[in-house]
Protein backbone atom coordinates (compact mmCIF):
# COMPACT_ATOMS: atom_id res chain seq x y z
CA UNK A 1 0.00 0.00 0.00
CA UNK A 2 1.78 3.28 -1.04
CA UNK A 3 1.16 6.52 0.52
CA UNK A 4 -0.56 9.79 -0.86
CA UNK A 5 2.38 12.59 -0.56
CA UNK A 6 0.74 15.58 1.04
CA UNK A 7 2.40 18.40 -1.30
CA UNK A 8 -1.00 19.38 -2.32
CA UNK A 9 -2.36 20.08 0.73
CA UNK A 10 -4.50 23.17 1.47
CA UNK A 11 -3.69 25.60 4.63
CA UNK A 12 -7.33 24.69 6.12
CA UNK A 13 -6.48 20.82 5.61
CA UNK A 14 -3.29 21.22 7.61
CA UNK A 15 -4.79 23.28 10.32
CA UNK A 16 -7.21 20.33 10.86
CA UNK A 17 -4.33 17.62 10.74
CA UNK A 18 -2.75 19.45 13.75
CA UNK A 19 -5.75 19.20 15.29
CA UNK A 20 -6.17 15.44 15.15
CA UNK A 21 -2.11 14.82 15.01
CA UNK A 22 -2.39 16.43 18.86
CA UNK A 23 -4.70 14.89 19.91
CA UNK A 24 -3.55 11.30 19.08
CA UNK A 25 -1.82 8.83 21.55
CA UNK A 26 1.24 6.55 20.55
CA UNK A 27 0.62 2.99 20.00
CA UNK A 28 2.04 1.29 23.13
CA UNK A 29 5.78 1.19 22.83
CA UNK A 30 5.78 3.82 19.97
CA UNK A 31 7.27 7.84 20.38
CA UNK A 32 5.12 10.50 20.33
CA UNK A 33 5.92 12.13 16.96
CA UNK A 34 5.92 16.62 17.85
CA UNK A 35 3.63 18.35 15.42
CA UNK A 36 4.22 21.98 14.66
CA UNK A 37 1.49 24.68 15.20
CA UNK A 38 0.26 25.18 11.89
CA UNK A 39 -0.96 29.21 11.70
CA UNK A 40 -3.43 30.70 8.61
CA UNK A 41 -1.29 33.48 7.11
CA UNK A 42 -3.18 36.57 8.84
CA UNK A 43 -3.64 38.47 4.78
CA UNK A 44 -5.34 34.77 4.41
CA UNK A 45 -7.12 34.50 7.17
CA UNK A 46 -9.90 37.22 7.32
CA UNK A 47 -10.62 38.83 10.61
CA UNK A 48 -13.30 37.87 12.65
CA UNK A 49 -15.59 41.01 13.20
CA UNK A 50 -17.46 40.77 16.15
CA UNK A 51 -20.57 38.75 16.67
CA UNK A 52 -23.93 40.35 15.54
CA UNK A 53 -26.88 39.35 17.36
CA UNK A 54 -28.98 37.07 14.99
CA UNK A 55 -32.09 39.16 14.02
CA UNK A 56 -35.10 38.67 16.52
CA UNK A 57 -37.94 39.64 13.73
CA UNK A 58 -39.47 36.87 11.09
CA UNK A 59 -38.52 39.72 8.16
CA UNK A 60 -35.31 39.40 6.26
CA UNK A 61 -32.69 41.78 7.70
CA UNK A 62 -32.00 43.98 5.38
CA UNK A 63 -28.10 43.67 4.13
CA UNK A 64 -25.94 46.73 1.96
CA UNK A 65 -25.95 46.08 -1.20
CA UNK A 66 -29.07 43.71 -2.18
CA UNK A 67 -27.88 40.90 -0.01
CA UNK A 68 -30.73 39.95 2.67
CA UNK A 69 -30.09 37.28 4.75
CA UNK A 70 -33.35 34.75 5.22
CA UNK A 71 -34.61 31.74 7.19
CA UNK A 72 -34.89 28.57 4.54
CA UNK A 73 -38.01 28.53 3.55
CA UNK A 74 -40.36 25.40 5.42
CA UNK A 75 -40.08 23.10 2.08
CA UNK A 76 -36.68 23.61 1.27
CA UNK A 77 -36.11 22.53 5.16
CA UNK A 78 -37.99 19.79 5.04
CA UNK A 79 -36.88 18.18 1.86
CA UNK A 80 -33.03 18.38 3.41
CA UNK A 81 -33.74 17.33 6.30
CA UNK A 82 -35.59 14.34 4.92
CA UNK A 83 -32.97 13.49 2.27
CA UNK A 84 -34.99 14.60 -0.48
CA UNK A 85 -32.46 17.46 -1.76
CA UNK A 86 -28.88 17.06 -1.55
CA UNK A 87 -26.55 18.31 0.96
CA UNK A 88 -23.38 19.03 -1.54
CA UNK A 89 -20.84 19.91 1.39
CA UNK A 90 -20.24 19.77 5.37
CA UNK A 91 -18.04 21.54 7.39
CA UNK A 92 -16.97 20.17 10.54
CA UNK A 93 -16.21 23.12 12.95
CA UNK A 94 -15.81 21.07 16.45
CA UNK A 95 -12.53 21.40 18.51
CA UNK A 96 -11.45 24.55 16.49
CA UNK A 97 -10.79 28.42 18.37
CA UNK A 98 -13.19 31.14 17.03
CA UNK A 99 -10.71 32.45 14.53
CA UNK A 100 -9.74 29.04 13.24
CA UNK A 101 -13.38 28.45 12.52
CA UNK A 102 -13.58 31.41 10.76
CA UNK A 103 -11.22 31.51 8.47
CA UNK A 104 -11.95 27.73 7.70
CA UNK A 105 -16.20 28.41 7.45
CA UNK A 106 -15.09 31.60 4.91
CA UNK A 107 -12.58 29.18 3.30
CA UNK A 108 -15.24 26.41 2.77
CA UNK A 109 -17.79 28.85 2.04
CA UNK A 110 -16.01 30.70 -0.84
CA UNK A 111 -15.25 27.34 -2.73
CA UNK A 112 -18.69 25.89 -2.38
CA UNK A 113 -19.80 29.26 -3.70
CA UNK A 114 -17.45 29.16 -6.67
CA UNK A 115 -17.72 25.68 -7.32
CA UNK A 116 -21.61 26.09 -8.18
CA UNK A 117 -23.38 24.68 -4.81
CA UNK A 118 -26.14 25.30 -3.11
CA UNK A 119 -26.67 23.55 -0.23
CA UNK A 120 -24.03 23.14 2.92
CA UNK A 121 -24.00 22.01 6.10
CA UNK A 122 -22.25 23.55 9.08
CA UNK A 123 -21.44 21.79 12.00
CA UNK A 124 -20.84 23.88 14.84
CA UNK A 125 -21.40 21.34 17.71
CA UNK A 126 -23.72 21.76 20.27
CA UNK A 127 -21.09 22.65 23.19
CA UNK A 128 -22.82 21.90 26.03
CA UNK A 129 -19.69 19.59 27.51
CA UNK A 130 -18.24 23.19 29.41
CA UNK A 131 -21.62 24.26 31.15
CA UNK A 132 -22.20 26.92 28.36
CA UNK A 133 -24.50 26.50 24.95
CA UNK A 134 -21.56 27.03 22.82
CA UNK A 135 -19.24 29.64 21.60
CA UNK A 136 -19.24 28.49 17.89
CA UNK A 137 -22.82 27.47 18.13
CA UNK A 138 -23.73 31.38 19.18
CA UNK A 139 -21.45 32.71 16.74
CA UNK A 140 -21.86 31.15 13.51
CA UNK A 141 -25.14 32.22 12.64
CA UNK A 142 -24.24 35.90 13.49
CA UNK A 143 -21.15 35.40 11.56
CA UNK A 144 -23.32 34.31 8.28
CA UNK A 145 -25.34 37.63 8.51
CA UNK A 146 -21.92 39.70 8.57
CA UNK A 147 -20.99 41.81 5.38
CA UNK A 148 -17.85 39.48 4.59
CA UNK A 149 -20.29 36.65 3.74
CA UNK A 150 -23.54 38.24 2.55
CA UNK A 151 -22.43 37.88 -1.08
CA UNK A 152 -21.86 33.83 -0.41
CA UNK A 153 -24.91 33.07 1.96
CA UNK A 154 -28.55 33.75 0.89
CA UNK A 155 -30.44 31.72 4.06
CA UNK A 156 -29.32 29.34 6.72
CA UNK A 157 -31.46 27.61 9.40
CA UNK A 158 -30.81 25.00 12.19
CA UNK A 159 -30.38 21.73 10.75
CA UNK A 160 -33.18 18.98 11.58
CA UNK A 161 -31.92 16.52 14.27
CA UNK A 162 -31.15 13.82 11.82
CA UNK A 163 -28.49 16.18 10.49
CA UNK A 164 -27.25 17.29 14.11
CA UNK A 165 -30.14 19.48 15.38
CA UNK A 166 -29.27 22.89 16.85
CA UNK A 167 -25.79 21.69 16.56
CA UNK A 168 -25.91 21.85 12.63
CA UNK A 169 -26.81 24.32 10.10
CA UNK A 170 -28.23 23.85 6.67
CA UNK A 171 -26.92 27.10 4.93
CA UNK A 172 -28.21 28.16 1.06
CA UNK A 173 -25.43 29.69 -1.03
CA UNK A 174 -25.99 32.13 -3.58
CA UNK A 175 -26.16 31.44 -7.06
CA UNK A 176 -23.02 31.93 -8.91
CA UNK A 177 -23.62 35.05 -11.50
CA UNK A 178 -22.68 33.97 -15.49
């Protein structure tokens, strides 16, 4: 069995290896192999503004120029969450900082968006291990509604419990313009 060399992969991919590399135990008998910090290059990385309240009213907030953010409509949510539309892409957000997340959501985000899809889903986790409901469950959503990724996102909703409940979110990208 010959191994894949990892030349081709992307700064996202090996901030998640580090993840999983550190948190791995030896074999019994086996070293501990050290695995550098891997950092996003800040001019890639883009900043995490702080987190907007999600709107409180059933209207579509309205967004600068022509981009509204709104709930998924009831029939689009129920033909995800029932398998009857595909979900193109997931994201798997757990165990990552806020600004880690970020940068790998906008990442994600940007290449579903260019590569045509239209359906995601996000999964924040529902972080209730630490007492709290969960930083990257809270933030997420306000992060979608932010200027940065109003011209990717057209709706988002919690995902159905199938898909990982309030822990999830099924998110609508915009169409790509010919």
């Amino acid at each position: 069995m010959s191994r894949r060399p990892a030349k081709n992969l992307t700064d996202e991919d090996r901030v998640l290896w580090s993840l999983v590399a550190r948190s791995a135990t030896p074999l019994r008998g086996k070293r501990s192999v050290e695995v550098p910090d891997v950092v996003l290059e800040p001019e890639k990385a883009p900043s995490k503004s702080e987190p907007v309240p999600p709107p409180t009213s059933k209207r579509p907030e309205k967004a600068g120029a022509g981009h509204a953010i709104h709930a998924l409509d009831r029939p689009t949510h129920d033909k995800l969450a029932r398998g009857r539309m595909p979900i193109e892409g997931r994201v798997d957000l757990h165990g990552l900082t806020q600004d880690e997340a970020h940068a790998l959501l906008y990442s994600f985000l940007s290449r579903a968006h260019a590569g045509g899809v239209r359906y995601v889903l996000v999964i924040t986790g529902k972080g209730s291990s630490s007492g709290g409901d969960g930083v990257l469950r809270r933030s997420v959503p306000a992060w979608l509604s932010t200027p940065l990724f109003r011209p990717l996102v057209s709706s988002h909703d919690h995902a159905a419990r199938n898909h990982g409940g309030t822990g999830a979110l099924y998110v609508r990208l915009r169409r790509v313009k010919a």
